[in-house]
N, C-alpha and C. Protein backbone atom coordinates (compact mmCIF):
# COMPACT_ATOMS: atom_id res chain seq x y z
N UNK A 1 -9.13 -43.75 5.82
CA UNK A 1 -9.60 -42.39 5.93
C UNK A 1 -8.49 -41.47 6.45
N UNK A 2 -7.66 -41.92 7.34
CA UNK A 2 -6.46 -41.14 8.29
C UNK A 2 -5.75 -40.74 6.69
N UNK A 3 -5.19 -41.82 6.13
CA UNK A 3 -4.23 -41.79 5.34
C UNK A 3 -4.71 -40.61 4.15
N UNK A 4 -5.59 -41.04 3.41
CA UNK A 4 -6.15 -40.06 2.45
C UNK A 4 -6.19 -38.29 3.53
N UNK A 5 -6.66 -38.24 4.57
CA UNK A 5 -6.59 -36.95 5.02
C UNK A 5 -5.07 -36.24 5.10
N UNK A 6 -4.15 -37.33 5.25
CA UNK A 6 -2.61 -36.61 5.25
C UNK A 6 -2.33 -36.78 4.13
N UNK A 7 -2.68 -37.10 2.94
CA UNK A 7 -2.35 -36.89 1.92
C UNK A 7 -2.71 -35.61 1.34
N UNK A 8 -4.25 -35.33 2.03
CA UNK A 8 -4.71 -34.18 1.48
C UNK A 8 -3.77 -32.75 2.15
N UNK A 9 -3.69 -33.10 3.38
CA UNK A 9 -2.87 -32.00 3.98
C UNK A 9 -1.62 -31.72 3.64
N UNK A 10 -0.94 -32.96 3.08
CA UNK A 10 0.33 -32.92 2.76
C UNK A 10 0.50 -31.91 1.37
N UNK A 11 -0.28 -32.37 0.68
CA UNK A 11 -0.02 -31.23 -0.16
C UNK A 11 -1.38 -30.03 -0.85
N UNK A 12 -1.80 -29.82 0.65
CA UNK A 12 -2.19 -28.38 0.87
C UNK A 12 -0.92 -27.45 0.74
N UNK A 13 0.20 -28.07 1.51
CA UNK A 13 1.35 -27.25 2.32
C UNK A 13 1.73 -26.39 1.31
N UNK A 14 2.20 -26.97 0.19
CA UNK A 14 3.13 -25.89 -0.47
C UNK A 14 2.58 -25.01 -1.47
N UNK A 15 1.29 -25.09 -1.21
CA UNK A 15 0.24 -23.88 -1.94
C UNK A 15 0.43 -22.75 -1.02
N UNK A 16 0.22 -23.68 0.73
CA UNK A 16 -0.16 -22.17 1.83
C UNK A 16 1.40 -21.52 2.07
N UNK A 17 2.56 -22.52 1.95
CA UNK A 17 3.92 -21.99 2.14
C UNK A 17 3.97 -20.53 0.93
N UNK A 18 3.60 -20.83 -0.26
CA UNK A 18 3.82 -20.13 -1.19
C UNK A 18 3.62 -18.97 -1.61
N UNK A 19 2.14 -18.96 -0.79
CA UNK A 19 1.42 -17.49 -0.65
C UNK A 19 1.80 -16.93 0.73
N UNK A 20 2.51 -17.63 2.05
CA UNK A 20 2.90 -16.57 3.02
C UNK A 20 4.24 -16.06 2.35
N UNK A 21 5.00 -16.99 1.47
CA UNK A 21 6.27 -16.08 0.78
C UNK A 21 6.58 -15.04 0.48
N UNK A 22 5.07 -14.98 -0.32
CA UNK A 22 4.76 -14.02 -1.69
C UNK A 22 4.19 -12.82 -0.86
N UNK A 23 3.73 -12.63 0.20
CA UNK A 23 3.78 -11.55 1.61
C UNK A 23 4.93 -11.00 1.70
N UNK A 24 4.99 -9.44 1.31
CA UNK A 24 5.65 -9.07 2.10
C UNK A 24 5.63 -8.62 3.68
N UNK A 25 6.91 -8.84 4.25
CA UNK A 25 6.97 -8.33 5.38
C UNK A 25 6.89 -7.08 5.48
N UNK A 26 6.80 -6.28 6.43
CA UNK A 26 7.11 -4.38 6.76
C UNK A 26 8.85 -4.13 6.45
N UNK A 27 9.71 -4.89 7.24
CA UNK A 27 11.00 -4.78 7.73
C UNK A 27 11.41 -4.79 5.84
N UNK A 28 10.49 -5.28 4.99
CA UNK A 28 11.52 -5.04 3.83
C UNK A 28 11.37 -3.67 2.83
N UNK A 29 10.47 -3.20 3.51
CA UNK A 29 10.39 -1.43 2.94
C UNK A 29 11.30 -0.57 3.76
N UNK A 30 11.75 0.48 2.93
CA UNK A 30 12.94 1.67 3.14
C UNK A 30 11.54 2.68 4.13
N UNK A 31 11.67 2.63 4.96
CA UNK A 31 11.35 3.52 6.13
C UNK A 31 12.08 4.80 6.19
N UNK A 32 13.35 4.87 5.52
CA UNK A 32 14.47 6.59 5.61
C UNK A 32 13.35 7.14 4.02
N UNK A 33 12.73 6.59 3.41
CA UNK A 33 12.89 7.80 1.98
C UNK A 33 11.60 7.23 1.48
N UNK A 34 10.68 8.14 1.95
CA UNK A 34 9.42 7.83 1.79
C UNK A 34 8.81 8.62 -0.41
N UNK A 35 8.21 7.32 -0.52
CA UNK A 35 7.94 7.92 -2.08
C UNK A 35 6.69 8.11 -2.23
N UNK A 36 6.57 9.20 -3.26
CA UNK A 36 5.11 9.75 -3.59
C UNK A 36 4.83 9.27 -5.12
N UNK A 37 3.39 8.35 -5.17
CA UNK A 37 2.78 8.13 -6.53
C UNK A 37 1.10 8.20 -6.47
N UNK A 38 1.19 8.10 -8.03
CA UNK A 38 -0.93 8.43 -8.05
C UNK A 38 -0.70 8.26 -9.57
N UNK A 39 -1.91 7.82 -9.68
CA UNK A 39 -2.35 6.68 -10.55
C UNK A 39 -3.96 6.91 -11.04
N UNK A 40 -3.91 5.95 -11.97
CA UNK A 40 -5.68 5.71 -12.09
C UNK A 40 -5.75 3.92 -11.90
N UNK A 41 -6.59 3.60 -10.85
CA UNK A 41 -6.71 2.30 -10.44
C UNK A 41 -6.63 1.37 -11.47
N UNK A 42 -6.23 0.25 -11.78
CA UNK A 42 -6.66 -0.90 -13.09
C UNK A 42 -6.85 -2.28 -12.47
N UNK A 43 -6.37 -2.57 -10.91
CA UNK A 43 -7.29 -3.31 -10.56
C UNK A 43 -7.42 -3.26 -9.05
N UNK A 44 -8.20 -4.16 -7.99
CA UNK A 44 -8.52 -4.23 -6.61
C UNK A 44 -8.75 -5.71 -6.03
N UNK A 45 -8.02 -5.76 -5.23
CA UNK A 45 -8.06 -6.94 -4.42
C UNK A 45 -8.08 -6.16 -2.69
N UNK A 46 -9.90 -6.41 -2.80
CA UNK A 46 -10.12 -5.91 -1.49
C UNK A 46 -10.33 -7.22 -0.23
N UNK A 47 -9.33 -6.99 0.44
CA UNK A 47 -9.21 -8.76 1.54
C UNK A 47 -7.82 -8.38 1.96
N UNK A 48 -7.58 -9.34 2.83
CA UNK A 48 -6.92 -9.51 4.18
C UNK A 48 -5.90 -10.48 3.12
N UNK A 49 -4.21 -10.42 3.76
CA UNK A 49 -3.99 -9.40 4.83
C UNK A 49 -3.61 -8.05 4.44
N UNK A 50 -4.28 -7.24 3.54
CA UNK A 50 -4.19 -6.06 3.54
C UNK A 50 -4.90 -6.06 1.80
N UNK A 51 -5.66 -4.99 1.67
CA UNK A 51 -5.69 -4.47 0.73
C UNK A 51 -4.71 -4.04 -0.53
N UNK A 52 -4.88 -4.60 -1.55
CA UNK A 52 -4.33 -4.05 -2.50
C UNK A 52 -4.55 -3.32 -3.64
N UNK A 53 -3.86 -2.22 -4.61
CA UNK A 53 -4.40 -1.40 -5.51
C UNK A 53 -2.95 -1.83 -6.79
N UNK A 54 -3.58 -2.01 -7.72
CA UNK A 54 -2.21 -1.91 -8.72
C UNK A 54 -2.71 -0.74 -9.39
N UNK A 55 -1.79 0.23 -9.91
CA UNK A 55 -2.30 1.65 -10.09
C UNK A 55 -1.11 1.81 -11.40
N UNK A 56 -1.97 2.42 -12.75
CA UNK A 56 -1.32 2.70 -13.51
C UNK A 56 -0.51 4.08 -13.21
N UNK A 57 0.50 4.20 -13.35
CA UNK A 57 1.00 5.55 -13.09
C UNK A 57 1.51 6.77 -14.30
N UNK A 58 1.27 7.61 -14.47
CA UNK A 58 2.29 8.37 -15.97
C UNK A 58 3.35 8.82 -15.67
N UNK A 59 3.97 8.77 -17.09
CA UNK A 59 4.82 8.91 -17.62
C UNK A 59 5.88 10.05 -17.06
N UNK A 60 4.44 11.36 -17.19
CA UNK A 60 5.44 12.24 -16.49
C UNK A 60 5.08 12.79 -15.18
N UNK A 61 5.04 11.90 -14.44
CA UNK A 61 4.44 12.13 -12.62
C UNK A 61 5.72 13.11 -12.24
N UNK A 62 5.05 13.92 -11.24
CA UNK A 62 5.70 14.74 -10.95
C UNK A 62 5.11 14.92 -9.28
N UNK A 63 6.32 15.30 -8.10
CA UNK A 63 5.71 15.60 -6.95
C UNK A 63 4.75 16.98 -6.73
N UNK A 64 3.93 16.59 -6.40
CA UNK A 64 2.92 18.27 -6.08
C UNK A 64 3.52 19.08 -5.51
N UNK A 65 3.80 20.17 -5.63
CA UNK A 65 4.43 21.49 -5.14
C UNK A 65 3.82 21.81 -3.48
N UNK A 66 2.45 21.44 -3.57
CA UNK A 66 1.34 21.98 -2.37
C UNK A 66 1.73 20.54 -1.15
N UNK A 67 1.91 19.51 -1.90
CA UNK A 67 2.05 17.86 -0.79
C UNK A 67 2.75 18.35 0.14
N UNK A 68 4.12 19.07 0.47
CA UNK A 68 4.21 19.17 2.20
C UNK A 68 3.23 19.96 3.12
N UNK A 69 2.25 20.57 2.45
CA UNK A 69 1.14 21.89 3.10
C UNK A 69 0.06 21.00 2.86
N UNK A 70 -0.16 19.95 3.04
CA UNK A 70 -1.26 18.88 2.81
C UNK A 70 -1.91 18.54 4.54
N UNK A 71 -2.93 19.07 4.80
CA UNK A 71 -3.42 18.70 5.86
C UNK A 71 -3.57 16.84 6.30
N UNK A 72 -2.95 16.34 7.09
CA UNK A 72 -3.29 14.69 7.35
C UNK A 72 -4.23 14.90 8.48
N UNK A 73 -4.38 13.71 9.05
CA UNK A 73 -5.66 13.12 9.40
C UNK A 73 -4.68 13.15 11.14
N UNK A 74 -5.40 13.04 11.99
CA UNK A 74 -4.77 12.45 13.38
C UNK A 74 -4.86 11.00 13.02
N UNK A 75 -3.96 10.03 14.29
CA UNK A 75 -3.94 8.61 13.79
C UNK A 75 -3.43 7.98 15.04
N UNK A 76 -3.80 7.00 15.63
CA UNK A 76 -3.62 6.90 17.19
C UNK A 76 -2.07 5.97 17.32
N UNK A 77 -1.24 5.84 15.93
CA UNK A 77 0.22 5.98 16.15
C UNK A 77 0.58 7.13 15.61
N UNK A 78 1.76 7.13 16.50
CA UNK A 78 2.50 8.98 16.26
C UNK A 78 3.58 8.77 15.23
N UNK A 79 3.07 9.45 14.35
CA UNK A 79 3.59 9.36 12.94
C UNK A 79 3.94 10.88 12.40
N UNK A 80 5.12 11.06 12.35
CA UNK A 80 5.20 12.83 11.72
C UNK A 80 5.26 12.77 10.16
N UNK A 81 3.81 13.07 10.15
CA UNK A 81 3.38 13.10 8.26
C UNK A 81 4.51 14.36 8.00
N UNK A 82 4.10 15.39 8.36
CA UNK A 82 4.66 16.61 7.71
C UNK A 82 5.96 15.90 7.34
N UNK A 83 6.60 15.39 8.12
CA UNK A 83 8.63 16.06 7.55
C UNK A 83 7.99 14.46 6.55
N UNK A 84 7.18 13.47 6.70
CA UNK A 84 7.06 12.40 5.50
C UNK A 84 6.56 13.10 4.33
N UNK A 85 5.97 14.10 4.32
CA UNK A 85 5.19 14.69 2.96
C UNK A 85 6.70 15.80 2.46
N UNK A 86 7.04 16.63 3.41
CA UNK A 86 8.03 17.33 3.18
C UNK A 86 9.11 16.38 2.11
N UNK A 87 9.66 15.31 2.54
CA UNK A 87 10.61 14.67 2.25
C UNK A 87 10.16 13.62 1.09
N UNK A 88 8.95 13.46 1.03
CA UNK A 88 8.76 12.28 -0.37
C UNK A 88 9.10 12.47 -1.89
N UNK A 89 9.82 12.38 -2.63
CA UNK A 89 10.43 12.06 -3.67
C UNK A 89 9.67 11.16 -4.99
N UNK A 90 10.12 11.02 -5.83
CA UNK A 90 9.61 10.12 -6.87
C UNK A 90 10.53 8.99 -6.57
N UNK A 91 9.81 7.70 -7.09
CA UNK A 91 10.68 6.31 -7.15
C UNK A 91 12.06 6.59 -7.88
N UNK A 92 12.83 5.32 -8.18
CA UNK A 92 14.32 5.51 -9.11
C UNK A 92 13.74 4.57 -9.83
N UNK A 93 12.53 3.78 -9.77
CA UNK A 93 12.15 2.66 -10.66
C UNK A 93 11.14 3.74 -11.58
N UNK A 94 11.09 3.18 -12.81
CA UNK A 94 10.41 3.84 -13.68
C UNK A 94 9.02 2.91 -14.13
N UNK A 95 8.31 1.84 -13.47
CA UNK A 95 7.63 0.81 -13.89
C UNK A 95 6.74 1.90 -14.06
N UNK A 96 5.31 1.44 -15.31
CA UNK A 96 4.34 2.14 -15.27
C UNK A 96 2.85 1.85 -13.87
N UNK A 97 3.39 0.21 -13.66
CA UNK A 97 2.38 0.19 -12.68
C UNK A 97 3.11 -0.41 -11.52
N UNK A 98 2.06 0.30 -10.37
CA UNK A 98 2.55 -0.26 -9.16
C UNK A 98 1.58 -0.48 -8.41
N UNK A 99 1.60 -1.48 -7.51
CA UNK A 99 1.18 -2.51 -6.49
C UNK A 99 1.32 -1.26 -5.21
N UNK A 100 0.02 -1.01 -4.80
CA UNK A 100 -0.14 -0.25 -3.57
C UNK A 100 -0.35 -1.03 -2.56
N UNK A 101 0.34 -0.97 -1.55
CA UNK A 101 -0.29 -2.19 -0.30
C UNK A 101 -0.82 -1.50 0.68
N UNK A 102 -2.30 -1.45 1.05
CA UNK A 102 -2.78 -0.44 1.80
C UNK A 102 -3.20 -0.84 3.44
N UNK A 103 -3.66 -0.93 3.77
CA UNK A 103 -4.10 -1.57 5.25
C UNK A 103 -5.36 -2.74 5.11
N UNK A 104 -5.11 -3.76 6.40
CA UNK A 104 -5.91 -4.97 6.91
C UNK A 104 -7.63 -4.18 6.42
N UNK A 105 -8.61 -5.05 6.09
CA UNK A 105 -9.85 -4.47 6.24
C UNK A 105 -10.37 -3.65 7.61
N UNK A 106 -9.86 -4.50 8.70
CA UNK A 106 -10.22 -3.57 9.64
C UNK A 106 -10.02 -2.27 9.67
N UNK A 107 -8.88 -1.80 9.63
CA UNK A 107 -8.50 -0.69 9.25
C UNK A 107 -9.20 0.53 8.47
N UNK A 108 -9.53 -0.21 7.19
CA UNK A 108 -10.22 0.13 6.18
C UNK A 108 -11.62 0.82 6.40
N UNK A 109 -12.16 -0.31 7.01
CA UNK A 109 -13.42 0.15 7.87
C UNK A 109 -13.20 1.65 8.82
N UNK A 110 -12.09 1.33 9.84
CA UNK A 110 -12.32 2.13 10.46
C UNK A 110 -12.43 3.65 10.43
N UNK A 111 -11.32 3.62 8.97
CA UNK A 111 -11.53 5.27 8.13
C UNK A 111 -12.27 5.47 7.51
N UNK A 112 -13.30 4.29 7.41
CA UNK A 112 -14.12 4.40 6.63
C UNK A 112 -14.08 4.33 4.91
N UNK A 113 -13.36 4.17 4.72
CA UNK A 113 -12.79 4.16 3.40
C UNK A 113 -13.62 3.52 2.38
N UNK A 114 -14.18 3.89 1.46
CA UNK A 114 -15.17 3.29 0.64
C UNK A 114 -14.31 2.45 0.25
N UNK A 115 -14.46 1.18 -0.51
CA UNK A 115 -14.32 0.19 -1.50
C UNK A 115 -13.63 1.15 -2.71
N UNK A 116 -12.79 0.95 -2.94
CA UNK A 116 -12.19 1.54 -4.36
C UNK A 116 -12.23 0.86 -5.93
N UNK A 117 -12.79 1.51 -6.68
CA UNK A 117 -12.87 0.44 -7.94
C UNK A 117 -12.07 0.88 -9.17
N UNK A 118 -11.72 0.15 -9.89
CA UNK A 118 -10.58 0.49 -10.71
C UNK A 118 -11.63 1.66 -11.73
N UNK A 119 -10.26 2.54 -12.32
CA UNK A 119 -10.49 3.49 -12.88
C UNK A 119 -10.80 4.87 -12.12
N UNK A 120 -10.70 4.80 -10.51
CA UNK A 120 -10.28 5.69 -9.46
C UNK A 120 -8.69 6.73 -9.55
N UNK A 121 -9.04 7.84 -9.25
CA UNK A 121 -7.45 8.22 -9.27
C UNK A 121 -7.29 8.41 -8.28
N UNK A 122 -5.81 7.88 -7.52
CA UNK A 122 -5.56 7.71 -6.19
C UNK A 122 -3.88 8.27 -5.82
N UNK A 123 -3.91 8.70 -4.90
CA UNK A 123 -2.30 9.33 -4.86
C UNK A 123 -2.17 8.77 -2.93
N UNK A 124 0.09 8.53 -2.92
CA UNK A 124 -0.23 8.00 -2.16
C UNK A 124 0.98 8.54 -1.34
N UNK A 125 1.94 8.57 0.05
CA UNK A 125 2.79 8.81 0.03
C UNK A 125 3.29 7.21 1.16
N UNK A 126 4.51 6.77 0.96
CA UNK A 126 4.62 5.30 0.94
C UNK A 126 6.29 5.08 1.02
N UNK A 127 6.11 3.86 0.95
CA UNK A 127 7.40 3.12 0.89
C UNK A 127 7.96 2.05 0.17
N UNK A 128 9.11 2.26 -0.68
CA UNK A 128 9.24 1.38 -1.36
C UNK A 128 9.80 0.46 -0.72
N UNK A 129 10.31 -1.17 -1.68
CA UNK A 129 11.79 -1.97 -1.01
C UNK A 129 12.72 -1.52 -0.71
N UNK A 130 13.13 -1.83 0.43
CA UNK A 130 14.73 -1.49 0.57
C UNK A 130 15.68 -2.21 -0.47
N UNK A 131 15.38 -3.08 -1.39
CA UNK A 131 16.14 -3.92 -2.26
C UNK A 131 15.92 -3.58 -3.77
N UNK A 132 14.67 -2.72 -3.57
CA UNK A 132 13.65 -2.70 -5.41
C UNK A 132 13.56 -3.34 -6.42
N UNK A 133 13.10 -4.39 -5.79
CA UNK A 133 12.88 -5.76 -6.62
C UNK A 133 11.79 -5.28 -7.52
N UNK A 134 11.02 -5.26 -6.62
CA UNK A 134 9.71 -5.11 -7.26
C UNK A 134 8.96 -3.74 -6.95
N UNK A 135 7.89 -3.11 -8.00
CA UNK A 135 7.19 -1.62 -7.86
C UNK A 135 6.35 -2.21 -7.16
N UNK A 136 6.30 -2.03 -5.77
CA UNK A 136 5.64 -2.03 -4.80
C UNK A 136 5.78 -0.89 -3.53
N UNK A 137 4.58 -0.18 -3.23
CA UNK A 137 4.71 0.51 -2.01
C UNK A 137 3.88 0.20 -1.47
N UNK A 138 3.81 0.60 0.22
CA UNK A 138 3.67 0.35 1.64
C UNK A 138 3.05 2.17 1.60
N UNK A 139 1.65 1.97 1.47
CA UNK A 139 0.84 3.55 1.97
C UNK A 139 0.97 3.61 2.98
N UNK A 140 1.88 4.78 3.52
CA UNK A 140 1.62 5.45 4.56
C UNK A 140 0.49 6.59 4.47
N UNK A 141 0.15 6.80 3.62
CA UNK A 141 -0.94 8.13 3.61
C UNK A 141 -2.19 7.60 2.22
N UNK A 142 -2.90 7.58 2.16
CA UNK A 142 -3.69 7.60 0.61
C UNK A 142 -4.41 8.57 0.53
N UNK A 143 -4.49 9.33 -0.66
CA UNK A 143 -5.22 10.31 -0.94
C UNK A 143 -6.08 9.92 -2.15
N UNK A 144 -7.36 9.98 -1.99
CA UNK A 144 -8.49 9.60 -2.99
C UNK A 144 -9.87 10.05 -2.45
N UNK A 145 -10.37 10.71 -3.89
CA UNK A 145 -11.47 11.19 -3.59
C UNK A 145 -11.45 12.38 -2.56
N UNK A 146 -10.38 13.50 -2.43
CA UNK A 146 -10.64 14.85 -1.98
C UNK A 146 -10.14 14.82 -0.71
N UNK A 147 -10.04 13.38 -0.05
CA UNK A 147 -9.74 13.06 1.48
C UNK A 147 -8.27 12.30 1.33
N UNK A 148 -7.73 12.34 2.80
CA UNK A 148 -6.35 11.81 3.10
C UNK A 148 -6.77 10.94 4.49
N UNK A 149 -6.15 9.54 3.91
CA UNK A 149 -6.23 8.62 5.09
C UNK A 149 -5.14 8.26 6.06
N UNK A 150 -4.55 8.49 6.79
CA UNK A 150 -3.34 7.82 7.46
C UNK A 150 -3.75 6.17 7.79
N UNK A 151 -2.83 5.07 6.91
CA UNK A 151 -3.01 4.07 6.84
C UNK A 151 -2.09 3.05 8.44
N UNK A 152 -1.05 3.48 9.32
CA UNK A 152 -0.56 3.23 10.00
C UNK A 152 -1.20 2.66 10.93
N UNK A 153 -2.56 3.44 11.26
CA UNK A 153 -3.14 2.99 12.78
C UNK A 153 -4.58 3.46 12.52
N UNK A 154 -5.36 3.10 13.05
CA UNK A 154 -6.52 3.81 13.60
C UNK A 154 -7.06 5.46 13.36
N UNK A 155 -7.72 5.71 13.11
CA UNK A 155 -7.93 7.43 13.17
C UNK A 155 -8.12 7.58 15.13
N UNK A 156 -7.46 9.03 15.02
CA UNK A 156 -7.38 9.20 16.78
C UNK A 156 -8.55 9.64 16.79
C-alpha cells in the first residue's frame, strides 16, 4: 500500500511542477509602461490563482482620448491611476488576442465584480512582460460594464 501511494505521488509531481511554471510571477511584468487594451471576451476561467479573460482585440484599437480624465475607484494600496491612465500606450505586440490576468477571487468578490461571460466588452489598463513573450497583461484597472475596478488591492 506505502509503495503504490509513492508511486502515485511520484508522478503527481510533474503535472503540479508544470502548472506552478506556467504562473506567472508579478516581477515579470514592465511596471515603467503601463498598456491600454479592450476587447470582446471569447473566453473565462473564473478561479484562483487569479482570474482570467482572453479577449479578442481589433485591429484598429486605438487609446481613448478621455482615459487620462477617467474617474478610478479608491483602493486600500496607494496606486497613482492618473499619471497610469495619463501614460498608457498601445502594446508593440500586434496579437489579436490577449490573456487578461485579473485578480484572486477574493478580490473579485470584494468589488464585487459580477462573473464575466464571453462576448462582454471589456477595457483594461495593465501590464505587459518585461520580455514579450507572450500577449499577456497584468490589470491594473478593468473597465466593464460602465464601471472601473482597481484590481491591486481591496476597494478603500
Amino acid at each position: 500500500m506505502k509503495r503504490r501511494s509513492l508511486v502515485l505521488a511520484a508522478a503527481s509531481v510533474p503535472a503540479t511542477m508544470s502548472s506552478a511554471w506556467a504562473h506567472h510571477g508579478w516581477g515579470s511584468f514592465d511596471q515603467d509602461r503601463p498598456l491600454y487594451l479592450e476587447g470582446k471576451v471569447v473566453s473565462v476561467k473564473w478561479q484562483n490563482p487569479h482570474v482570467e479573460l482572453m479577449v479578442e482585440v481589433p485591429p484598429d484599437l486605438k487609446v481613448p482620448a478621455d482615459l487620462p480624465k477617467r474617474a478610478l475607484p479608491a483602493q486600500t494600496s496607494p496606486v497613482d491611476g492618473a499619471a497610469l491612465l495619463a501614460k498608457a500606450a498601445l502594446p508593440g505586440r500586434t496579437a489579436r488576442q490577449w490573456e487578461f490576468e485579473l485578480a484572486p477571487l477574493t478580490r473579485m468578490e470584494a468589488w464585487k465584480i459580477p462573473e464575466i461571460k464571453p462576448g462582454t466588452q471589456v477595457a483594461a489598463v495593465g501590464f505587459g512582460q518585461k520580455e514579450d513573450k507572450e500577449a499577456v497583461i497584468r490589470v491594473e484597472y478593468l473597465f466593464v460594464d460602465g464601471r472601473v475596478y482597481g484590481l491591486r488591492s481591496s476597494p478603500a
